[in-house]
C-alpha atoms as a PDB file:
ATOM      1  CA  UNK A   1     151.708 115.132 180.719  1.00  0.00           C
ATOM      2  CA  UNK A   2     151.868 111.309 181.276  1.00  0.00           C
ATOM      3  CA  UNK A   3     153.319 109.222 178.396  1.00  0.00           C
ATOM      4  CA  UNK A   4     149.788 107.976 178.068  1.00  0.00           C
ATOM      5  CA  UNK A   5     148.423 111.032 177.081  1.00  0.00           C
ATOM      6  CA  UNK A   6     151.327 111.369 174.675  1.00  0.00           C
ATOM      7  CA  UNK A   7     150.564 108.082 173.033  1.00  0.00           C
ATOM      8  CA  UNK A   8     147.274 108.932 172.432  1.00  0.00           C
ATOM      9  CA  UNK A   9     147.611 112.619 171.451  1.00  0.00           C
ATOM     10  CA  UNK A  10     150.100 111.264 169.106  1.00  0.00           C
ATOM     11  CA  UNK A  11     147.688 108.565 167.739  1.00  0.00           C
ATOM     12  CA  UNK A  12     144.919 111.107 167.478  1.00  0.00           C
ATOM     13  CA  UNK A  13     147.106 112.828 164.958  1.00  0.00           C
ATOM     14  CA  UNK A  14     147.699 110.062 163.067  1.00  0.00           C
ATOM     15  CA  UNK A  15     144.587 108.074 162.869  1.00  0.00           C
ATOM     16  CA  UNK A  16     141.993 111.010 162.997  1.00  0.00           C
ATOM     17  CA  UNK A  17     142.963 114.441 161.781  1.00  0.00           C
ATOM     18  CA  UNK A  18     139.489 115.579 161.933  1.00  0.00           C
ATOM     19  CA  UNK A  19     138.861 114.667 165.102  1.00  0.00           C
ATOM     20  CA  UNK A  20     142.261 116.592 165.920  1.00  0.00           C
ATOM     21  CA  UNK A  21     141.676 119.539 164.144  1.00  0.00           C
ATOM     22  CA  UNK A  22     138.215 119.363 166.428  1.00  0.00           C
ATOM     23  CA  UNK A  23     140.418 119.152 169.429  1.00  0.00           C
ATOM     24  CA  UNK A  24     142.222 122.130 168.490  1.00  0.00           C
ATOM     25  CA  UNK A  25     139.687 124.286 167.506  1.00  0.00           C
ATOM     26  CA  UNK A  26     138.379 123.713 171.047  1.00  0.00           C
ATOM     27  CA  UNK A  27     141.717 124.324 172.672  1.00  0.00           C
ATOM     28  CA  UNK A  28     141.752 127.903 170.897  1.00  0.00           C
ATOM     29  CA  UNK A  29     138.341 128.872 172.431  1.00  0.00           C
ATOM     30  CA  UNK A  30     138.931 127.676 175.558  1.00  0.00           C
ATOM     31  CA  UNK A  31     142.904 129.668 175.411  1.00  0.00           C
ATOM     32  CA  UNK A  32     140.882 132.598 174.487  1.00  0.00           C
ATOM     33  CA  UNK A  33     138.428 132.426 177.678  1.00  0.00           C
ATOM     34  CA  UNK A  34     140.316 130.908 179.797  1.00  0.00           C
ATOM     35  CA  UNK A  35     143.608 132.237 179.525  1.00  0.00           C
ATOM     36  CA  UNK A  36     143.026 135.630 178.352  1.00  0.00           C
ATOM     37  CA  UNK A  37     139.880 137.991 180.217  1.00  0.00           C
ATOM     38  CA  UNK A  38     137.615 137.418 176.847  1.00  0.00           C
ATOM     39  CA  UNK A  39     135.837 141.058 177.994  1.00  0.00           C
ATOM     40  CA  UNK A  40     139.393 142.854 177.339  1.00  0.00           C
ATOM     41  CA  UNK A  41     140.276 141.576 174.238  1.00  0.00           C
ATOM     42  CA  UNK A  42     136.568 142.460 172.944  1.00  0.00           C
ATOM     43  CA  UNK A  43     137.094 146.059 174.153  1.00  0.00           C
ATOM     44  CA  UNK A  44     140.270 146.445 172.326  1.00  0.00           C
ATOM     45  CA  UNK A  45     139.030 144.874 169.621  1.00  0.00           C
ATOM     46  CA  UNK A  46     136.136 147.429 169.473  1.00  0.00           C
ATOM     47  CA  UNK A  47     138.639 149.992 170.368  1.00  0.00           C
ATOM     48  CA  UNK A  48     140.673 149.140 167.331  1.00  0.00           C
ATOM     49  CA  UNK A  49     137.944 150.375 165.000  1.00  0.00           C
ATOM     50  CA  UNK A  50     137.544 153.629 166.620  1.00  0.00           C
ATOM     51  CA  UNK A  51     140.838 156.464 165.747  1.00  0.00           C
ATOM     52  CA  UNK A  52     141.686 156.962 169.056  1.00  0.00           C
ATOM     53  CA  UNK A  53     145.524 155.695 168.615  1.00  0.00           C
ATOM     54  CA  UNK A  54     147.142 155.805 165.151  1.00  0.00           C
ATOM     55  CA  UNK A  55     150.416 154.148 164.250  1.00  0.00           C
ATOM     56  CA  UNK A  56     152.684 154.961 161.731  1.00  0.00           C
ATOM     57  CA  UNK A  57     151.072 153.228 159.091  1.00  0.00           C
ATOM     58  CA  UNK A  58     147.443 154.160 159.479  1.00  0.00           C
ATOM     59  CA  UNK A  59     148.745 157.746 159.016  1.00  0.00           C
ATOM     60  CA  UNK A  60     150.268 156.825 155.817  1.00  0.00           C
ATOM     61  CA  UNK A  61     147.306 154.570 154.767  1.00  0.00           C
ATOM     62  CA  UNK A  62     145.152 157.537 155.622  1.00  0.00           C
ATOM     63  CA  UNK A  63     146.554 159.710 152.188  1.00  0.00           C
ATOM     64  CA  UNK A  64     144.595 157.005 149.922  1.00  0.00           C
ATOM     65  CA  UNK A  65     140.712 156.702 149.793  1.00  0.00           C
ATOM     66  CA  UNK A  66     139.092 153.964 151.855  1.00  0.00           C
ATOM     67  CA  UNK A  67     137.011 151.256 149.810  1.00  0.00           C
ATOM     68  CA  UNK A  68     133.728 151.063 151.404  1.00  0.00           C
ATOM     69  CA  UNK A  69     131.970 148.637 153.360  1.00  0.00           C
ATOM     70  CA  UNK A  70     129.544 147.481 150.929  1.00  0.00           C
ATOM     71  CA  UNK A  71     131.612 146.351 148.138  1.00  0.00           C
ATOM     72  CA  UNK A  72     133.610 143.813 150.314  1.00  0.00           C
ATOM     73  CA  UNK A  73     129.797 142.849 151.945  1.00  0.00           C
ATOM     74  CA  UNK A  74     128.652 142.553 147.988  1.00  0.00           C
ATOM     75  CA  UNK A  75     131.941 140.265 147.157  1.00  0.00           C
ATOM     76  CA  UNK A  76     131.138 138.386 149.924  1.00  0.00           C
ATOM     77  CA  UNK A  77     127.119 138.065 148.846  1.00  0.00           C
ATOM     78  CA  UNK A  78     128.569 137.170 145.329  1.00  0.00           C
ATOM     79  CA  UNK A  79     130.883 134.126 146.547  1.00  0.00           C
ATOM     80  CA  UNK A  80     128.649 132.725 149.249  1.00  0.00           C
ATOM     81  CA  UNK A  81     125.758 132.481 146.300  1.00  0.00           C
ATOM     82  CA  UNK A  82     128.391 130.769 143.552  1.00  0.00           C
ATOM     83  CA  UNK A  83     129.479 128.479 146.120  1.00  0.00           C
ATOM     84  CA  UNK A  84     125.764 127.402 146.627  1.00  0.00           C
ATOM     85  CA  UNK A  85     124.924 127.483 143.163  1.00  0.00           C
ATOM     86  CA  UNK A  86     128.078 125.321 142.303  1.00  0.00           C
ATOM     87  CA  UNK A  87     127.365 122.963 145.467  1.00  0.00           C
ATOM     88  CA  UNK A  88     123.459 122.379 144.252  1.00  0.00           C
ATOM     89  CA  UNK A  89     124.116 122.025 140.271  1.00  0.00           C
ATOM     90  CA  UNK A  90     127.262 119.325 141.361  1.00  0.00           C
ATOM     91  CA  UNK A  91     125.038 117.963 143.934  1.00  0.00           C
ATOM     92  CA  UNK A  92     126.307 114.366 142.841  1.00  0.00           C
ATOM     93  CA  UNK A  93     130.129 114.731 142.751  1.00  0.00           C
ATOM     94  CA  UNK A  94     130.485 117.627 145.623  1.00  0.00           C
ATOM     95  CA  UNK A  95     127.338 116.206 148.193  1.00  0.00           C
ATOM     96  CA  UNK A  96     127.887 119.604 150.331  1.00  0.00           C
ATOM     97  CA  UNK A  97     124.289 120.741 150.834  1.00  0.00           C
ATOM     98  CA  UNK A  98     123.218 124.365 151.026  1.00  0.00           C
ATOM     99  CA  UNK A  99     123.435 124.467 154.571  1.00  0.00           C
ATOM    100  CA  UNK A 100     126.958 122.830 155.085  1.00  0.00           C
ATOM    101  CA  UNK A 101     127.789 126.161 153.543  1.00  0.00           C
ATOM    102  CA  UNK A 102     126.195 128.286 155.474  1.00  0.00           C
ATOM    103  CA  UNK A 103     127.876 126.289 158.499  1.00  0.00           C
ATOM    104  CA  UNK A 104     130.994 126.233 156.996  1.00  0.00           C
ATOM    105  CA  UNK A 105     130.857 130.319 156.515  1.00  0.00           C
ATOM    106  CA  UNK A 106     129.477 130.821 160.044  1.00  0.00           C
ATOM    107  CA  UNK A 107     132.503 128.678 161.222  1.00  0.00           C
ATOM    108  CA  UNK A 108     134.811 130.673 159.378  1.00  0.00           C
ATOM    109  CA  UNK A 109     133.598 134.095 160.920  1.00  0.00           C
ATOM    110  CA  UNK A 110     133.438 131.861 164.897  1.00  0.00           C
ATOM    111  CA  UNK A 111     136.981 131.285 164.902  1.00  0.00           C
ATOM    112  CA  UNK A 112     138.106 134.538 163.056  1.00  0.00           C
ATOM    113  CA  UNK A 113     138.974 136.207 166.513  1.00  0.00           C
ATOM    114  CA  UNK A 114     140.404 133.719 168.574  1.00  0.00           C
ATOM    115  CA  UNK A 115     142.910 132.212 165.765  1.00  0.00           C
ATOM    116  CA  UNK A 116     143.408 135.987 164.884  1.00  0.00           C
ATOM    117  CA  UNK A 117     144.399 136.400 168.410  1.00  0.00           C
ATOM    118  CA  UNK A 118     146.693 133.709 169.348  1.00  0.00           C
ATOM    119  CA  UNK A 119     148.574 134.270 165.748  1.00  0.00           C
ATOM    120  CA  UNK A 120     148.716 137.685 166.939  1.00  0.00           C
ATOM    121  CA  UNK A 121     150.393 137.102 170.140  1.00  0.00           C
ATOM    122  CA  UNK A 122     152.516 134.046 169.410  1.00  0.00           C
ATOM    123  CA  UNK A 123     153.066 135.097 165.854  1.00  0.00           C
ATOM    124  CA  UNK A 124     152.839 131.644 164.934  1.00  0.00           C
ATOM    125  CA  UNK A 125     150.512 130.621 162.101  1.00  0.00           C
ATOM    126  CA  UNK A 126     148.594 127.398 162.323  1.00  0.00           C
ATOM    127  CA  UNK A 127     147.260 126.177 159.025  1.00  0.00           C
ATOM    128  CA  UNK A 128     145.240 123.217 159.310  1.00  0.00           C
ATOM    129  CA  UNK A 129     144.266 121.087 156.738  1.00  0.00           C
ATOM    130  CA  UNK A 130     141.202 119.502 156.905  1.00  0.00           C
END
């Protein structure tokens, strides 16, 4: 890495952390292609839903009853429409149309598996704040 680079990584940071946090996002995506083969980690990823290997603690967690599906989908449903609801009555104060949420929830579930992945291998947690 020249100190060129360094200097302007470093004012990146500073000056922009949007653009950063851009920057970032795009280095996870291309660490999970790139770096890892992106086929294996979606079979074991598939694989992790099925029973075929059981720890310790998803024999234990087997003894209680499992919440179903639809009630975390209908929590979900419930939040996604409040956040609208809240973003179109406060239209003047918040100025986050209906569709920035919409983006901003189909962002969130994008980067689910690649952050989930790298925290998961370098158990390092990267909380950005943008």
């Amino acid at each position: 890495m020249t100190p060129h680079l360094l200097i302007e990584l470093s004012y990146m940071v500073v000056a922009n952390p949007v653009e950063f946090q851009i920057f970032i996002y795009h280095a996870q995506i291309d660490d999970l292609v790139l770096c890892y083969c992106f086929r294996e980690i979606w079979l074991l990823s598939k694989s992790a839903f099925s029973e075929k290997k059981m720890d310790i603690h998803t024999k234990l967690m087997r003894r209680y009853k499992q919440v179903p599906e639809w009630w975390f989908t209908c929590i979900l449903l419930v939040n996604i429409a409040a956040t609208i609801f809240t973003c179109q009555y406060f239209k003047d104060q918040l100025q986050l149309p209906w569709w920035g949420v919409l983006l901003a929830c189909a962002l969130a579930i994008f980067f689910t598996l690649p952050v989930g992945v790298i925290t998961a291998t370098t158990n390092q947690v990267h909380i950005h704040h943008v």
